[in-house]
Protein backbone atom coordinates (compact mmCIF):
# COMPACT_ATOMS: atom_id res chain seq x y z
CA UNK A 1 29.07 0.81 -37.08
CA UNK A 2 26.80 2.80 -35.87
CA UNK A 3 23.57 1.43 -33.09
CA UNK A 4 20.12 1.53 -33.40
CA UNK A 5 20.34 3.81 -30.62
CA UNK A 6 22.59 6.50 -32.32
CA UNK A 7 20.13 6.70 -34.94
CA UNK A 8 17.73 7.74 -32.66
CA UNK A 9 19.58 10.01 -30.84
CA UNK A 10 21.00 12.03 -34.50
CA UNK A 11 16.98 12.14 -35.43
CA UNK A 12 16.78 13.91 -32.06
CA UNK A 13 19.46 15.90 -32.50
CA UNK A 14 18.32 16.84 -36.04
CA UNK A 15 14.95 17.71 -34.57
CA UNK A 16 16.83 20.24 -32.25
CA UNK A 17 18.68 21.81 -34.67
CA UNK A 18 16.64 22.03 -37.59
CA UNK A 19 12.96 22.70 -36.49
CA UNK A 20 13.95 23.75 -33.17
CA UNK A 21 12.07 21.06 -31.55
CA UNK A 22 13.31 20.34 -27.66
CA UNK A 23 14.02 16.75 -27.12
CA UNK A 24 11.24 15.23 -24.65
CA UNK A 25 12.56 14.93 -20.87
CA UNK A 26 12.01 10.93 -20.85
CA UNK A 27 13.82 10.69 -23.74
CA UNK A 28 16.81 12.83 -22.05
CA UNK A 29 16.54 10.16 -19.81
CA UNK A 30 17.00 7.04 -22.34
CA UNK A 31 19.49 8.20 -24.21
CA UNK A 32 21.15 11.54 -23.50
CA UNK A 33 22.19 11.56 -19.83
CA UNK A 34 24.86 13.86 -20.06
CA UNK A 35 21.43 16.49 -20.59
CA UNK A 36 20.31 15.81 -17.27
CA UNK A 37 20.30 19.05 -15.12
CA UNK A 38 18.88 19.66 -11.72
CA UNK A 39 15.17 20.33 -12.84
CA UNK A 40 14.42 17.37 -14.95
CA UNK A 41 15.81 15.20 -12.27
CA UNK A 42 13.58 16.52 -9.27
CA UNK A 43 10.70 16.36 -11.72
CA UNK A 44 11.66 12.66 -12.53
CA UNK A 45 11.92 11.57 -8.92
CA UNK A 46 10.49 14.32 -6.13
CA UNK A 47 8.21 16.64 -7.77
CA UNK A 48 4.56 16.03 -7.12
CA UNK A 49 3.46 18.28 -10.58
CA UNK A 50 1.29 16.13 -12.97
CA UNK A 51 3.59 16.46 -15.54
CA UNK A 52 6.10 15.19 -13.29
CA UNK A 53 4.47 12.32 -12.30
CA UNK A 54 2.91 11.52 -15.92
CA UNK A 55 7.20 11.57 -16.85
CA UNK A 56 7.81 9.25 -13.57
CA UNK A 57 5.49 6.81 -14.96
CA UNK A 58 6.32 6.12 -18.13
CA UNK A 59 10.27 6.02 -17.34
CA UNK A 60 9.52 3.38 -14.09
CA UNK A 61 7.59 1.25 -16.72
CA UNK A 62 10.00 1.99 -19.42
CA UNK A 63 13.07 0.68 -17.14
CA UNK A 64 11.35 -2.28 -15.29
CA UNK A 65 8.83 -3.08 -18.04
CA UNK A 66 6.37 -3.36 -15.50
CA UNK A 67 2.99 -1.14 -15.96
CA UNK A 68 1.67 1.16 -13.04
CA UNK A 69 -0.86 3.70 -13.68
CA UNK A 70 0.21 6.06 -11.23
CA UNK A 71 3.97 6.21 -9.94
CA UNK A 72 4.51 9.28 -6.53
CA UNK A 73 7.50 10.70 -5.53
CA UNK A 74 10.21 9.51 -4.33
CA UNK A 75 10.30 12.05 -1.14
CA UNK A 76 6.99 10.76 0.16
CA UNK A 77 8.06 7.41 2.30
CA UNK A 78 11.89 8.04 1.57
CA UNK A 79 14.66 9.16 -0.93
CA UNK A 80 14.61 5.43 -2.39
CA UNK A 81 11.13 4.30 -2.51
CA UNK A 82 7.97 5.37 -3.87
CA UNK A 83 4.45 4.65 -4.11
CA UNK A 84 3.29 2.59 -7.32
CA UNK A 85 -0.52 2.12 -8.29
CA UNK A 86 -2.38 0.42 -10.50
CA UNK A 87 -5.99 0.51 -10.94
CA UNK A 88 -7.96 -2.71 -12.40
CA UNK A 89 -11.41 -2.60 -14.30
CA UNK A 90 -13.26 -2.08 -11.93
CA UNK A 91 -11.77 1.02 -10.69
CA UNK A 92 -10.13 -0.19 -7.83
CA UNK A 93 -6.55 0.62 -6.74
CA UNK A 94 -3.52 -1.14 -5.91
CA UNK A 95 -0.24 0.45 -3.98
CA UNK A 96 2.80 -1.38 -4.42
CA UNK A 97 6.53 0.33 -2.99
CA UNK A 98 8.98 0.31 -5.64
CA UNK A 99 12.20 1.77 -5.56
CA UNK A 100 14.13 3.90 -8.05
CA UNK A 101 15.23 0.67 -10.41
CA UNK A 102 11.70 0.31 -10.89
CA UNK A 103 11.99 -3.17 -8.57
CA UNK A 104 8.97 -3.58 -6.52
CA UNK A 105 10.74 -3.86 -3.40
CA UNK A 106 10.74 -2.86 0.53
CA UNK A 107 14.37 -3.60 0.70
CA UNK A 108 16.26 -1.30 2.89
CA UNK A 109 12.77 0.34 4.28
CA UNK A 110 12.24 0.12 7.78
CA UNK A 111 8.56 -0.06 8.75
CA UNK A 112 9.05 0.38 12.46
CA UNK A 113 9.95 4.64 11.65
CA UNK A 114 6.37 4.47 10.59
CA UNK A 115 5.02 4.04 14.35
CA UNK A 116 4.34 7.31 15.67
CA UNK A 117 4.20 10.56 14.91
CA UNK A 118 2.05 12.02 11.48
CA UNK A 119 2.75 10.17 7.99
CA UNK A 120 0.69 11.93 5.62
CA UNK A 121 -0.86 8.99 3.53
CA UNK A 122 -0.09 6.71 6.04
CA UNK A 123 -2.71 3.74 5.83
CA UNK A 124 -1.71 3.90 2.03
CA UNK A 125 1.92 3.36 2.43
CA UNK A 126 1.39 0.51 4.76
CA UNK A 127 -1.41 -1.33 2.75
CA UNK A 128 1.09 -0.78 0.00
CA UNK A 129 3.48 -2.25 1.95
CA UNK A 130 1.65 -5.42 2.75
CA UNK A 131 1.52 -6.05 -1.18
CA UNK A 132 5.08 -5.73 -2.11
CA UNK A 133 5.56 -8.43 0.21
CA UNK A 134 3.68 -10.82 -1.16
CA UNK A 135 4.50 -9.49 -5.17
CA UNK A 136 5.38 -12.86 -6.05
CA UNK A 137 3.69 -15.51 -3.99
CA UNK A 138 0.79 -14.23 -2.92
CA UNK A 139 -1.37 -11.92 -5.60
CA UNK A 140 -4.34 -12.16 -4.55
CA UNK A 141 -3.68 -10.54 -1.09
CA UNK A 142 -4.16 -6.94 -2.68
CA UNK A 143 -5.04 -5.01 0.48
CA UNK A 144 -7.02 -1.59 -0.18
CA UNK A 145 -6.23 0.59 3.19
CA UNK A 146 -4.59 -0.56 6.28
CA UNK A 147 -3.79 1.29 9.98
CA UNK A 148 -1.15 0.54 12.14
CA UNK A 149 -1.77 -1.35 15.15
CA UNK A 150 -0.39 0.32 18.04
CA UNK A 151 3.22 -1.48 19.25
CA UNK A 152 2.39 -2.29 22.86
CA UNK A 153 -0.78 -4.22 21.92
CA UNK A 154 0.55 -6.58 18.38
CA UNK A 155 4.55 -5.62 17.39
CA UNK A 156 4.66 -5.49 13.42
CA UNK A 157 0.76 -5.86 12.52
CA UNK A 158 -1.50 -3.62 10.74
CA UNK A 159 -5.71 -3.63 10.45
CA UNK A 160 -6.33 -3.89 6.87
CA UNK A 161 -9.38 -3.45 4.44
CA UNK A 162 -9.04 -6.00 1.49
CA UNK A 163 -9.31 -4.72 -2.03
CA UNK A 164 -12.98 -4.34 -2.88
CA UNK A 165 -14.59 -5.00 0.57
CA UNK A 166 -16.75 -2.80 2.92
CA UNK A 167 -15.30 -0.32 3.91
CA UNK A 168 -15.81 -1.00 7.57
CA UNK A 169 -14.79 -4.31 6.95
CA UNK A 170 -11.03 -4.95 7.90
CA UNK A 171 -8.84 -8.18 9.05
CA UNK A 172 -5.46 -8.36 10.85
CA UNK A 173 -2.35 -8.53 8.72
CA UNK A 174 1.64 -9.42 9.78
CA UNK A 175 4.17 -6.67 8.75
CA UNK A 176 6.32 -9.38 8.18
CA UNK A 177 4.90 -11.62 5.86
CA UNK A 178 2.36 -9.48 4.88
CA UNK A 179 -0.31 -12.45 5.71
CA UNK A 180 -3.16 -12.21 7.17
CA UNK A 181 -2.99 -12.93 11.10
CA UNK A 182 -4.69 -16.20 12.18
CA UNK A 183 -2.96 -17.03 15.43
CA UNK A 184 -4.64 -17.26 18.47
CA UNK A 185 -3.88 -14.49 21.17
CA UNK A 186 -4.58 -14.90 24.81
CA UNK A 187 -7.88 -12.98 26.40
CA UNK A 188 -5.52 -9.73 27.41
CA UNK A 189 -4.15 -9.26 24.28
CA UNK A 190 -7.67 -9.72 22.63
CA UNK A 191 -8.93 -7.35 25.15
CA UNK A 192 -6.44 -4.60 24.15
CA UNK A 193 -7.42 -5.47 20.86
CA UNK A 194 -11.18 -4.68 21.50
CA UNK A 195 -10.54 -1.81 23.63
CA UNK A 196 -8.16 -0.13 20.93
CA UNK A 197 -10.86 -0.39 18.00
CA UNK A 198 -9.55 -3.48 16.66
CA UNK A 199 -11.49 -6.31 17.87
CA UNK A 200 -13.39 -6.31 14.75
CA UNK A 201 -10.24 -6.75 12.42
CA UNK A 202 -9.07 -9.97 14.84
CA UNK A 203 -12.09 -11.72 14.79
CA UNK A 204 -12.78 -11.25 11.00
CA UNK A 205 -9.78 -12.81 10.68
CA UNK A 206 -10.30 -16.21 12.86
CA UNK A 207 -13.99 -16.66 12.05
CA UNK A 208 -15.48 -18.05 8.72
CA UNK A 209 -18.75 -16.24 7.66
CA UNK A 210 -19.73 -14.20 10.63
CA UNK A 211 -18.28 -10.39 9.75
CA UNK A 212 -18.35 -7.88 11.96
CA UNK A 213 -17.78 -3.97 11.84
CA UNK A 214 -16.99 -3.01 15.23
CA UNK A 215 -16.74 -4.80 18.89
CA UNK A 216 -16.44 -3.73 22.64
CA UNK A 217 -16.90 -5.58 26.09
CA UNK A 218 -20.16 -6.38 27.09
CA UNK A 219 -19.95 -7.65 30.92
CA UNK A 220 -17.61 -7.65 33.64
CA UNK A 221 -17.11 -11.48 32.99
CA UNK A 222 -15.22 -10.81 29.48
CA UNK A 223 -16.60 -13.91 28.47
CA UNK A 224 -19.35 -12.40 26.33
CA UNK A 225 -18.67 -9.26 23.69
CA UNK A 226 -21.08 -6.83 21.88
CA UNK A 227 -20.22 -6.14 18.06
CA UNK A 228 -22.19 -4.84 15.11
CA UNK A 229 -22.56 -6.77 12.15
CA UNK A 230 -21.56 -5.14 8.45
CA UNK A 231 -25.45 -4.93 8.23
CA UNK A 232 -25.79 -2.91 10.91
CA UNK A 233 -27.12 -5.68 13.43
CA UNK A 234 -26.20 -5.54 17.27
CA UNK A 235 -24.94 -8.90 18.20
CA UNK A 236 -23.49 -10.75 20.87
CA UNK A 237 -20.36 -12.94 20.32
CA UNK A 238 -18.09 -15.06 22.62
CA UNK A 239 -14.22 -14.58 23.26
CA UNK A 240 -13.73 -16.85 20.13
CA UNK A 241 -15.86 -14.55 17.90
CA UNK A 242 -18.22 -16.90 17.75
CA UNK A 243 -21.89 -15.59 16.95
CA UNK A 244 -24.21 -16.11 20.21
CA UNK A 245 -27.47 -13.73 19.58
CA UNK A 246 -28.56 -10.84 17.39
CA UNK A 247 -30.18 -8.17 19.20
CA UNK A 248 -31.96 -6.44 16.59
């Protein structure tokens, strides 16, 4: 007896033969495998082409029966994983790292061969990052961009822009858990923090309403910081982020 799957394939077939109508390349895929030469796969899985991506796409979502709007290739982060998007109604984009299953997984990628040197796309593979590690249990963390902090000053954390927010708005997020980072750090690594561009990010983090864009040193004292407010403001804060003055 023959499957529903054979009927499909001999309307194919008859296709091919009688109106001399190729068989699509996802389709290849699904049912004829023993088609599969060297060009469709690199335009399934490493070519960068629209068409190629367009055919990435809808075989990921056919496989995993997930939906992403937008699926890269595979030779971007590594030979296993890709970058998946999706984009919501309000235009807004979300990267999630799948691998070639269609799982949305990080297994078996090592963030740490991320520090250093040039990533092209960098800030989007590690805000993508954050995501697929909180797939399951944590949705609404959906983080839109994200830099690596630098090793010697936080191991395994990123500065991250939330989906949606200002764009000079960013908090602190662990590389582990892919939550965002609430402990309290002593004054030097704070002042690393500040001095590295990321004071902002920290204190966003720790404090409830007071947001700021950007922070430095003040005095010699370190007990009193100058930051700028997402309005623009010039204010003066305390080593606990804690709003003391606006200047203007």
């Amino acid at each position: 007896m023959k499957t529903n799957n054979q009927h499909i394939k001999n309307f194919f077939r008859f296709l091919e033969k009688k109106e001399s109508r190729n068989i699509p390349d996802i389709t290849i895929f699904m049912l004829f495998p023993e088609m599969i030469n060297d060009d469709i796969w690199n335009c399934l899985f490493y070519s960068d082409k629209d068409t190629c991506i367009d055919l990435r796409t809808r075989y990921i979502n056919k496989i995993s029966g997930l939906f992403f709007d937008m699926i890269l290739p595979f030779n971007v982060i590594s030979k296993h994983h890709a970058l998946a998007y999706d984009y919501d109604e309000m235009e807004f984009y979300t990267g999630y790292i799948i691998n070639k299953k269609g799982e949305v997984s990080v297994k078996g990628l090592d963030i740490n061969k991320f520090y250093g040197g040039y990533i092209p796309n960098l800030q989007y593979i590690v805000a993508a990052y954050v995501n697929t590690l909180n797939w399951t249990r944590y949705d609404y963390i959906k983080y839109g961009v994200a830099t690596l902090i630098p090793k010697n000053i936080l191991p395994h954390h990123a500065s991250a822009i939330p989906k949606g927010e200002d764009e000079f708005y960013s908090v602190i997020v662990d590389l582990k858990t892919g939550l965002k980072e609430t402990s309290s750090f002593d004054l030097k690594t704070i002042e690393k923090l500040v001095d590295a561009g990321y004071g902002a990010a920290y204190f966003n983090g720790i404090v409830v309403g007071n947001l700021y864009s950007g922070i430095s040193f003040y005095d010699d004292t370190k007990k009193t910081l100058v930051g700028k407010s997402l309005d623009g403001k010039k204010v003066l804060i305390d080593t606990e982020g804690n709003l003391i003055k606006i200047l203007n």
